[in-house]
PDB file of N, CA and C in Angstrom:
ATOM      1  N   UNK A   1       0.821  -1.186   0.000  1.00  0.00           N
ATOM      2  CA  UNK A   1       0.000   0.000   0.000  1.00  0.00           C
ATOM      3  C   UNK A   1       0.870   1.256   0.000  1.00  0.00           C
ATOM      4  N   UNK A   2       1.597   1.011   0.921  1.00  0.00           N
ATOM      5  CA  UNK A   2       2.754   2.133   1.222  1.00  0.00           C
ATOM      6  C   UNK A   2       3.299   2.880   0.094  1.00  0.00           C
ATOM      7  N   UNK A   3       3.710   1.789  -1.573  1.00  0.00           N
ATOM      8  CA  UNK A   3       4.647   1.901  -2.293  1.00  0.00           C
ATOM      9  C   UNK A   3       3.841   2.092  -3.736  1.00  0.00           C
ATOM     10  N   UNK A   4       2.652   1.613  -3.075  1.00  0.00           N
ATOM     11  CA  UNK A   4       1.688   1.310  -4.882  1.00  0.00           C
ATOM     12  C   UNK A   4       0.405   2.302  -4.466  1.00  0.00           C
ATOM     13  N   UNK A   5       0.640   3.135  -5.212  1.00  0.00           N
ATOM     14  CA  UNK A   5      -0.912   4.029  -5.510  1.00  0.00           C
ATOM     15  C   UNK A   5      -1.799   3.623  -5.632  1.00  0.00           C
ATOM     16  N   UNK A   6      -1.930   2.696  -6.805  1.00  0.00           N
ATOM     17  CA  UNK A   6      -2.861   1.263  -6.929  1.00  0.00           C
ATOM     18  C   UNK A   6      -3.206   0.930  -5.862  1.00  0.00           C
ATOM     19  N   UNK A   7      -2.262   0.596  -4.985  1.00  0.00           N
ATOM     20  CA  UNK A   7      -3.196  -0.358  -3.700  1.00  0.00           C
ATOM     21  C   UNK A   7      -3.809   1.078  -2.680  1.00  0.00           C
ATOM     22  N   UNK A   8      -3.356   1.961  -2.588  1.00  0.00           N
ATOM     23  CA  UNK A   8      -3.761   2.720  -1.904  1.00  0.00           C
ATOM     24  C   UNK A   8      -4.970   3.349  -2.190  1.00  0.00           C
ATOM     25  N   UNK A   9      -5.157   3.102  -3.641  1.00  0.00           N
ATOM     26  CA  UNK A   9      -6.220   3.970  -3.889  1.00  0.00           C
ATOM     27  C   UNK A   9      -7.807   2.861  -3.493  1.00  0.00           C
ATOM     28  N   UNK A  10      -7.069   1.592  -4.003  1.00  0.00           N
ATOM     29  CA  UNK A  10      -8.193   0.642  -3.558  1.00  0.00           C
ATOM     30  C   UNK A  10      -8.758   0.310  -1.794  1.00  0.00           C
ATOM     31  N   UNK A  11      -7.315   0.443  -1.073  1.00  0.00           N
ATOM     32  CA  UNK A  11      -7.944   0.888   0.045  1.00  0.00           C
ATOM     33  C   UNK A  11      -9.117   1.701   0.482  1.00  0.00           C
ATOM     34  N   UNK A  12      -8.298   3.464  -0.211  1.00  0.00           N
ATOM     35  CA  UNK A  12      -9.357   3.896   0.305  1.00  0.00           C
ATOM     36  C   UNK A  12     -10.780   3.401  -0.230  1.00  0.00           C
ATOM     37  N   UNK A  13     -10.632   3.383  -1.417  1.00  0.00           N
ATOM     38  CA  UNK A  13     -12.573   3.001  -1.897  1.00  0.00           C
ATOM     39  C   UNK A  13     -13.481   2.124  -0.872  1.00  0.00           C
ATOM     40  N   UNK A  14     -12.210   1.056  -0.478  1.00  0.00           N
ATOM     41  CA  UNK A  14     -12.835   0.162   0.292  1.00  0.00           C
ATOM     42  C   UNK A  14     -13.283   0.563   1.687  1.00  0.00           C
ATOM     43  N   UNK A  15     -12.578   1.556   2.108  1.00  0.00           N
ATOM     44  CA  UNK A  15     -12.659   2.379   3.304  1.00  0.00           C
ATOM     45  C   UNK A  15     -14.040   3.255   3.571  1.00  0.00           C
ATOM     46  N   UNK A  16     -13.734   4.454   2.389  1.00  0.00           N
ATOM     47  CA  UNK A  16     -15.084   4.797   1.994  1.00  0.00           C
ATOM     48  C   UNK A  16     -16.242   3.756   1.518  1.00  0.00           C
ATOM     49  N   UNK A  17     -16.339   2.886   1.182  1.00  0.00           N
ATOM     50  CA  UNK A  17     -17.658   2.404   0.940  1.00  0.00           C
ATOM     51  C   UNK A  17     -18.132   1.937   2.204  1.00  0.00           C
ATOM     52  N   UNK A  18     -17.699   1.473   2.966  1.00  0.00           N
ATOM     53  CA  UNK A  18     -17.353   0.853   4.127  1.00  0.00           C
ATOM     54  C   UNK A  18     -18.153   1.500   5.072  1.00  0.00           C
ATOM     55  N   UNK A  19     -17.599   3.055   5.161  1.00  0.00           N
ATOM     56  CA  UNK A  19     -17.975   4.056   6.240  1.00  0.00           C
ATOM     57  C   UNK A  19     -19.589   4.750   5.590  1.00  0.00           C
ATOM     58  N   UNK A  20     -19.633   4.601   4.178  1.00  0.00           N
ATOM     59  CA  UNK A  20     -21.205   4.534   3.659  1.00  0.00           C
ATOM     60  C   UNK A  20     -21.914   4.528   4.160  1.00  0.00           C
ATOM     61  N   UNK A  21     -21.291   2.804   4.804  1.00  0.00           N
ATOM     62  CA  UNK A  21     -22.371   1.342   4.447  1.00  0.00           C
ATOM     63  C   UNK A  21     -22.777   1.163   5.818  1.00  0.00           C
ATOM     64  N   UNK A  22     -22.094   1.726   6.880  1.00  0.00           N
ATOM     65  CA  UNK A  22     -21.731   1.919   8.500  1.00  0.00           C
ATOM     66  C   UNK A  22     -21.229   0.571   8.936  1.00  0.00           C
ATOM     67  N   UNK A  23     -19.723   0.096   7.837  1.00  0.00           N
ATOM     68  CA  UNK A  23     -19.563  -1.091   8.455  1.00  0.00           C
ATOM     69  C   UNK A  23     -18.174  -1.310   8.671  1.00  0.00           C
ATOM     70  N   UNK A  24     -17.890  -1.653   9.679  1.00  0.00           N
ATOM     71  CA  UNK A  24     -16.954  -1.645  10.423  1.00  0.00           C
ATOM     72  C   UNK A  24     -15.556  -1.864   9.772  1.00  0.00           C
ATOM     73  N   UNK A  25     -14.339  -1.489   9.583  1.00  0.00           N
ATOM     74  CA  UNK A  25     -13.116  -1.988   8.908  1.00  0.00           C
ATOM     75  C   UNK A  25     -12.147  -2.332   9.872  1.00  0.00           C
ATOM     76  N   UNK A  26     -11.293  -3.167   9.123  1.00  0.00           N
ATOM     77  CA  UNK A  26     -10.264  -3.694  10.242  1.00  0.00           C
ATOM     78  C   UNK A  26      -9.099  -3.996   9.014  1.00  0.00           C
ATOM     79  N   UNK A  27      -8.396  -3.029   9.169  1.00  0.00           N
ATOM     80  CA  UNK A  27      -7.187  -3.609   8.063  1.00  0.00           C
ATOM     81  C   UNK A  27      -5.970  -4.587   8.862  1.00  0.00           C
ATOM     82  N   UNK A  28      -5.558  -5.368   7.969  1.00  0.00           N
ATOM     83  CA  UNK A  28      -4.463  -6.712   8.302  1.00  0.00           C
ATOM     84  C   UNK A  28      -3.654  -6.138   7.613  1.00  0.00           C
ATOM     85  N   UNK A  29      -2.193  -6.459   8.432  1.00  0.00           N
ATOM     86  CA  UNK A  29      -1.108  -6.406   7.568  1.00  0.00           C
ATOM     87  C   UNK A  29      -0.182  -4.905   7.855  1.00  0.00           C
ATOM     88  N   UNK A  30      -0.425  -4.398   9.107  1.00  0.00           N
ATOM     89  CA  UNK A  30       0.012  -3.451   8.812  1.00  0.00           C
ATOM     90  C   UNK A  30       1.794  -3.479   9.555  1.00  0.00           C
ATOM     91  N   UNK A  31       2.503  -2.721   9.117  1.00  0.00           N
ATOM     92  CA  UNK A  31       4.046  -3.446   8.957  1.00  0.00           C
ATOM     93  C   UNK A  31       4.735  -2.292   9.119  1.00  0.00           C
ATOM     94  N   UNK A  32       4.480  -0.862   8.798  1.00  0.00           N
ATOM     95  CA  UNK A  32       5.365  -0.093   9.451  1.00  0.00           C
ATOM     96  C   UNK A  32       4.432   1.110   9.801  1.00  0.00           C
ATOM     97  N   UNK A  33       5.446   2.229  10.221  1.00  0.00           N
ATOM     98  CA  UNK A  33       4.255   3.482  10.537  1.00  0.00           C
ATOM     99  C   UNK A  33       4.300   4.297   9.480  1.00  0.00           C
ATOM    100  N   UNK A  34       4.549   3.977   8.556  1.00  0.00           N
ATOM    101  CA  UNK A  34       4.105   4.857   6.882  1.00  0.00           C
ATOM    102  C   UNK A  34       2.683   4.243   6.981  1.00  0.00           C
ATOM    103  N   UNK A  35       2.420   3.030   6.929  1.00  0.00           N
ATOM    104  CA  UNK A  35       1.171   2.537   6.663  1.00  0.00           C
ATOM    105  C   UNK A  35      -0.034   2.785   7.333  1.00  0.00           C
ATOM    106  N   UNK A  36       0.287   2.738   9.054  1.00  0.00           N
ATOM    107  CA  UNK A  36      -0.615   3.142   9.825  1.00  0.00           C
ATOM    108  C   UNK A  36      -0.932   4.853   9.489  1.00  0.00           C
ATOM    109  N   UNK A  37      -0.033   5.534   9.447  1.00  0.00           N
ATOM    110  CA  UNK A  37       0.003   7.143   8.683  1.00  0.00           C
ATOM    111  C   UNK A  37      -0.981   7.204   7.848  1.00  0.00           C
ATOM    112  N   UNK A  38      -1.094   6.184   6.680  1.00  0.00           N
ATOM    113  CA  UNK A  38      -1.829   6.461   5.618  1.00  0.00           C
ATOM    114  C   UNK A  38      -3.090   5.816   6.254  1.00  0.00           C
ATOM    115  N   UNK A  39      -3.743   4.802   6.888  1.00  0.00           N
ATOM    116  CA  UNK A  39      -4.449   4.263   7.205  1.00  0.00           C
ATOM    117  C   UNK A  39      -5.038   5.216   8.355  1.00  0.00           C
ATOM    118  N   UNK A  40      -4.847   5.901   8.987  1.00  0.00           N
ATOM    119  CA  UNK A  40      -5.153   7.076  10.163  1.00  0.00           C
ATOM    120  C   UNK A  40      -5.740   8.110   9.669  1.00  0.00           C
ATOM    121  N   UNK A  41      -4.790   8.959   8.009  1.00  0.00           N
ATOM    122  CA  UNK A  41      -4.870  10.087   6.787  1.00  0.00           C
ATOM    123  C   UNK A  41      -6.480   9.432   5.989  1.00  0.00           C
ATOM    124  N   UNK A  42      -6.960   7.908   6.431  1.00  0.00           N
ATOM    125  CA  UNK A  42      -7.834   7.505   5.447  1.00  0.00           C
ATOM    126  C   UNK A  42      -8.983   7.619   6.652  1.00  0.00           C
ATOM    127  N   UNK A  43      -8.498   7.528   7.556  1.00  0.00           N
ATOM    128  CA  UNK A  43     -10.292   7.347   8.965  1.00  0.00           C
ATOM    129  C   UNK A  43     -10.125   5.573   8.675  1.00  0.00           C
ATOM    130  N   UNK A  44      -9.018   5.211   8.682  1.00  0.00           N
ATOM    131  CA  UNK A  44      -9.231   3.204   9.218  1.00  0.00           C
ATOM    132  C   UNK A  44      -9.633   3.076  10.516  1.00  0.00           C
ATOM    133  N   UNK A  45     -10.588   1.935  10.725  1.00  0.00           N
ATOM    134  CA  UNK A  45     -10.946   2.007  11.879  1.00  0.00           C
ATOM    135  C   UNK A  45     -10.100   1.636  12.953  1.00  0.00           C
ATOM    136  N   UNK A  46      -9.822  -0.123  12.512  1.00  0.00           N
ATOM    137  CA  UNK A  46      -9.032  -1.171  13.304  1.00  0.00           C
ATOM    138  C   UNK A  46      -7.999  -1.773  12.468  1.00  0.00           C
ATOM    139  N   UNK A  47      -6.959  -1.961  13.307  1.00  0.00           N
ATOM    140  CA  UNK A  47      -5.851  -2.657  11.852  1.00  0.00           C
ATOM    141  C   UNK A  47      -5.597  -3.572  13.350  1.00  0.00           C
ATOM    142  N   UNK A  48      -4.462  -4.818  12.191  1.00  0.00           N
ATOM    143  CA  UNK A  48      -3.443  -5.438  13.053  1.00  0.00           C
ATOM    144  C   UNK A  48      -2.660  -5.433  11.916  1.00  0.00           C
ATOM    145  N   UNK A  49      -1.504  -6.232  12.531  1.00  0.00           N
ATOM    146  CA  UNK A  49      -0.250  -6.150  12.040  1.00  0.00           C
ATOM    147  C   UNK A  49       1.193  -6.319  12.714  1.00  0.00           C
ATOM    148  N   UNK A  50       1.876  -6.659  12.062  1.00  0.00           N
ATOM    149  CA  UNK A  50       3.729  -6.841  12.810  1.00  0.00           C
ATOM    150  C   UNK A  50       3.771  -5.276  13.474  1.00  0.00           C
ATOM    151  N   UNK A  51       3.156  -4.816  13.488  1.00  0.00           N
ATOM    152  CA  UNK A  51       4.033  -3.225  13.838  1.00  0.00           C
ATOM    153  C   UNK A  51       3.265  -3.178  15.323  1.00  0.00           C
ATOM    154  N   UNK A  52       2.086  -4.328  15.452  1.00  0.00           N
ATOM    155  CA  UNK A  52       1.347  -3.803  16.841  1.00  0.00           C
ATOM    156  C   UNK A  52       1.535  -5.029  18.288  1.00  0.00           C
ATOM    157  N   UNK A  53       1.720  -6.050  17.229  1.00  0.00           N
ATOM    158  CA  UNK A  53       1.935  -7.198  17.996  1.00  0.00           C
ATOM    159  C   UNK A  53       2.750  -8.732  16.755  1.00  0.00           C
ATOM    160  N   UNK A  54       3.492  -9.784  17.209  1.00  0.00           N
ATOM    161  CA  UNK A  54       3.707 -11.124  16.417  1.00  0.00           C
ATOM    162  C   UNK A  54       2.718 -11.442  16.704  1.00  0.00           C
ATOM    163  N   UNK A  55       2.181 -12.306  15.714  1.00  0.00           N
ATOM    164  CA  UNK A  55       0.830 -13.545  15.916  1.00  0.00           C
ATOM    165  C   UNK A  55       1.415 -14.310  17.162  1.00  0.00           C
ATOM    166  N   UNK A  56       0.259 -14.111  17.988  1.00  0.00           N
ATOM    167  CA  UNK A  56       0.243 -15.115  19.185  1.00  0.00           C
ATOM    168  C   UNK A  56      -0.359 -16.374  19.146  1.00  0.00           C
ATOM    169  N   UNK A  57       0.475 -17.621  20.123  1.00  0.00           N
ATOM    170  CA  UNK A  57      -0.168 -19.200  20.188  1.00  0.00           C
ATOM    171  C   UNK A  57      -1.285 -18.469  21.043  1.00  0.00           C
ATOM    172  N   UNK A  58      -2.674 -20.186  20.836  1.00  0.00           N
ATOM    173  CA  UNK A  58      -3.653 -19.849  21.648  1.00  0.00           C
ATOM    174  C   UNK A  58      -3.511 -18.928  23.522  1.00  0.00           C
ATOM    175  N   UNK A  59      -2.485 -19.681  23.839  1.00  0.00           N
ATOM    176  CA  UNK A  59      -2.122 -19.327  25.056  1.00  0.00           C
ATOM    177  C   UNK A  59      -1.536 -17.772  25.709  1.00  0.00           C
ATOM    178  N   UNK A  60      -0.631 -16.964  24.786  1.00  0.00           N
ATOM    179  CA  UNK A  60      -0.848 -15.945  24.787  1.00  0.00           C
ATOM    180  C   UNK A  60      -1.653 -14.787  24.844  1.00  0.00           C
ATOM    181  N   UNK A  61      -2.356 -15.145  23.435  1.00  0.00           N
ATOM    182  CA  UNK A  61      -4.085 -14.862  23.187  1.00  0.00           C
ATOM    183  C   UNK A  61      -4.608 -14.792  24.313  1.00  0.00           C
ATOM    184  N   UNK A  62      -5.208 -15.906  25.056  1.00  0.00           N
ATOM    185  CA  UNK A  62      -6.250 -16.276  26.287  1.00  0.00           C
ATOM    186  C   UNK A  62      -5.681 -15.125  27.321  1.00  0.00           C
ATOM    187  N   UNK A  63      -4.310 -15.106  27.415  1.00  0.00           N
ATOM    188  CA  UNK A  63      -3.653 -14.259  28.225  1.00  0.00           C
ATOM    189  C   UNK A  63      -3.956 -12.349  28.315  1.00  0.00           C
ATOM    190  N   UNK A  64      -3.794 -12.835  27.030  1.00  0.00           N
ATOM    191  CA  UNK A  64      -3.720 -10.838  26.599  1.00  0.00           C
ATOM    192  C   UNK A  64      -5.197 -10.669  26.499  1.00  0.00           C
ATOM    193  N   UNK A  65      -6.035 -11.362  26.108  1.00  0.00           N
ATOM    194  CA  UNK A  65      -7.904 -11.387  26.304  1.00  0.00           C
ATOM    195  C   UNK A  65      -8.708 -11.494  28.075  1.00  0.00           C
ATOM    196  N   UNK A  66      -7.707 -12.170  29.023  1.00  0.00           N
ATOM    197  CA  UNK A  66      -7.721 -11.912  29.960  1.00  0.00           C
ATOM    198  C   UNK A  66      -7.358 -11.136  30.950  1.00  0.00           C
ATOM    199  N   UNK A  67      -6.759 -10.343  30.223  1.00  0.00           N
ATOM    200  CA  UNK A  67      -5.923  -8.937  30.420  1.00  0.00           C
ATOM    201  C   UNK A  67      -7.343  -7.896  30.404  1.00  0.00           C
ATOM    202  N   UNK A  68      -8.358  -7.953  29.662  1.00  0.00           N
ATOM    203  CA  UNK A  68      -9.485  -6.995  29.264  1.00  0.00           C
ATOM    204  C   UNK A  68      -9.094  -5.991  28.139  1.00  0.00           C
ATOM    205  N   UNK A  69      -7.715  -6.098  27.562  1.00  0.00           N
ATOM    206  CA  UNK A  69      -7.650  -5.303  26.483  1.00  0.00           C
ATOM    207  C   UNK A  69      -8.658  -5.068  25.711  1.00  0.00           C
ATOM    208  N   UNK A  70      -8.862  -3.693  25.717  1.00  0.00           N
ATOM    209  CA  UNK A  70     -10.397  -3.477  24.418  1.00  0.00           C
ATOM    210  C   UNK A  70      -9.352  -2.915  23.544  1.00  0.00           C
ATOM    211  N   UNK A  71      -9.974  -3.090  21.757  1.00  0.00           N
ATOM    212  CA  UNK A  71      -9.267  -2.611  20.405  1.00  0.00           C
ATOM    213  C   UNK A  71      -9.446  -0.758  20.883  1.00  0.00           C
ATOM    214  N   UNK A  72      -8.280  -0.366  19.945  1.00  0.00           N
ATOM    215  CA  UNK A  72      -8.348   1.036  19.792  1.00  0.00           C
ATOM    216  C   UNK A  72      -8.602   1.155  19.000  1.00  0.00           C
ATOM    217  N   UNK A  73      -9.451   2.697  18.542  1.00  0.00           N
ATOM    218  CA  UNK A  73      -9.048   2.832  16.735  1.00  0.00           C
ATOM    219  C   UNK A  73      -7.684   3.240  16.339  1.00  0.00           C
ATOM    220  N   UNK A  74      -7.458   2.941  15.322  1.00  0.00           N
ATOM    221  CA  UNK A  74      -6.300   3.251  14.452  1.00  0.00           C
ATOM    222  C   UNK A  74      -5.805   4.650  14.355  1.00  0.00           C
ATOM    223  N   UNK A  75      -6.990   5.854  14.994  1.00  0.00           N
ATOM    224  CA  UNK A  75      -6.730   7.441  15.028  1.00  0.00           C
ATOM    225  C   UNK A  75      -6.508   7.520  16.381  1.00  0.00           C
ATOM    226  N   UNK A  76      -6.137   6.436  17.605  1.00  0.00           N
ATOM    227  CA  UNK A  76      -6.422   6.948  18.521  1.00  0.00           C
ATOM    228  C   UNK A  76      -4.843   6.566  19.220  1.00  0.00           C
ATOM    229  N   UNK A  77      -4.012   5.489  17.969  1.00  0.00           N
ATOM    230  CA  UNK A  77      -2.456   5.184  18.364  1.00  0.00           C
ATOM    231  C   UNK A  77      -2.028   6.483  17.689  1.00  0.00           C
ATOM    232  N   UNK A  78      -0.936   6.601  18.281  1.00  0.00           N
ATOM    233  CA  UNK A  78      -0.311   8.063  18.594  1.00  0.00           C
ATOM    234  C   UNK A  78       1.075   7.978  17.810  1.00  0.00           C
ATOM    235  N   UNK A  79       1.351   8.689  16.904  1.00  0.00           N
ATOM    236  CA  UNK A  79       2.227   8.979  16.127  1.00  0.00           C
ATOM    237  C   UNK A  79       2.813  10.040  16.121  1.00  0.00           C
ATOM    238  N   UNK A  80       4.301  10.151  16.432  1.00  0.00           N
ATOM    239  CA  UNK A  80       4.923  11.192  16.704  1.00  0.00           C
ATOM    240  C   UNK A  80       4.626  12.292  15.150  1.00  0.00           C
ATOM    241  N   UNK A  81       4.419  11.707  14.186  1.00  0.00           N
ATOM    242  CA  UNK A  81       4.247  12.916  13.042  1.00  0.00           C
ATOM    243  C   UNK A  81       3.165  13.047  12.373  1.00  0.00           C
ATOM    244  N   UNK A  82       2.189  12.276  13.457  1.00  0.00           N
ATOM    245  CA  UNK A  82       0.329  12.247  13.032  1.00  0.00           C
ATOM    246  C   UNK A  82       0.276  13.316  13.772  1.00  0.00           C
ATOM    247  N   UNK A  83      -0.834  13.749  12.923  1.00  0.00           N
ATOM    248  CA  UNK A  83      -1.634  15.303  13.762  1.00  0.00           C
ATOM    249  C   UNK A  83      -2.988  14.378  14.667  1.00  0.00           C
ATOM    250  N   UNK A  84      -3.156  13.212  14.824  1.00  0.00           N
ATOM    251  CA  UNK A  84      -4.196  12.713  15.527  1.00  0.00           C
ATOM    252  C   UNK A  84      -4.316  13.041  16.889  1.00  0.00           C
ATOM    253  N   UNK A  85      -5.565  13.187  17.483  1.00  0.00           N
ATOM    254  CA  UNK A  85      -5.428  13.296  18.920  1.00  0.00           C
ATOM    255  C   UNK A  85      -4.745  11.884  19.624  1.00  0.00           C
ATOM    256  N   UNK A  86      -3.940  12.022  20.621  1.00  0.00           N
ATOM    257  CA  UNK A  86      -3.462  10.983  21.169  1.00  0.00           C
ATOM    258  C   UNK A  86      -4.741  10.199  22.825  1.00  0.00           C
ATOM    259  N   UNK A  87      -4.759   9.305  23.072  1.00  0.00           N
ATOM    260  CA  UNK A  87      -5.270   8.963  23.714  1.00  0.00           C
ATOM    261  C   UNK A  87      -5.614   7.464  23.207  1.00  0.00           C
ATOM    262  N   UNK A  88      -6.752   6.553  23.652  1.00  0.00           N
ATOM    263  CA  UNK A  88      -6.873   5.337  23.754  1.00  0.00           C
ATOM    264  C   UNK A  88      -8.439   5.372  23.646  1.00  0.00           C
TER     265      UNK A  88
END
């Protein structure tokens, strides 16, 4: 996405139709903070990705879910060169 206009542009469509449609997005894959940048610059809701956590075994999982972690949105992780409000 980062590197191809192409993919970026299909993002957003998918983004916007999405936020239309009032339905929820969750982008995969996200890998550095260029991406989350552009994904934040688009209103993404929810991402995962190498940049937030490694895929966890079941046992981790159960762990970090027993923790009560609730998802953030994607405007609400804090980027030193995002203009986003910071908070959780």
């Amino acid at each position: 996405m980062s590197r191809n206009p192409k993919g970026l542009a299909i993002v957003e469509a998918i983004i916007l139709l999405a936020q239309d449609t009032n339905i929820t997005t969750i982008s995969e894959g996200i890998e550095t903070i260029a991406q989350l940048e552009q994904l934040q610059n688009l209103n993404g809701e929810f991402g995962q990705g190498y940049l937030f956590s490694k895929p966890l075994d079941s046992n981790a999982a159960y762990t970090l879910l027993a923790q009560n972690v609730t998802p953030r949105s994607l405007n609400c992780i804090f980027v030193p060169s995002c203009q986003c409000p910071r908070g959780g």
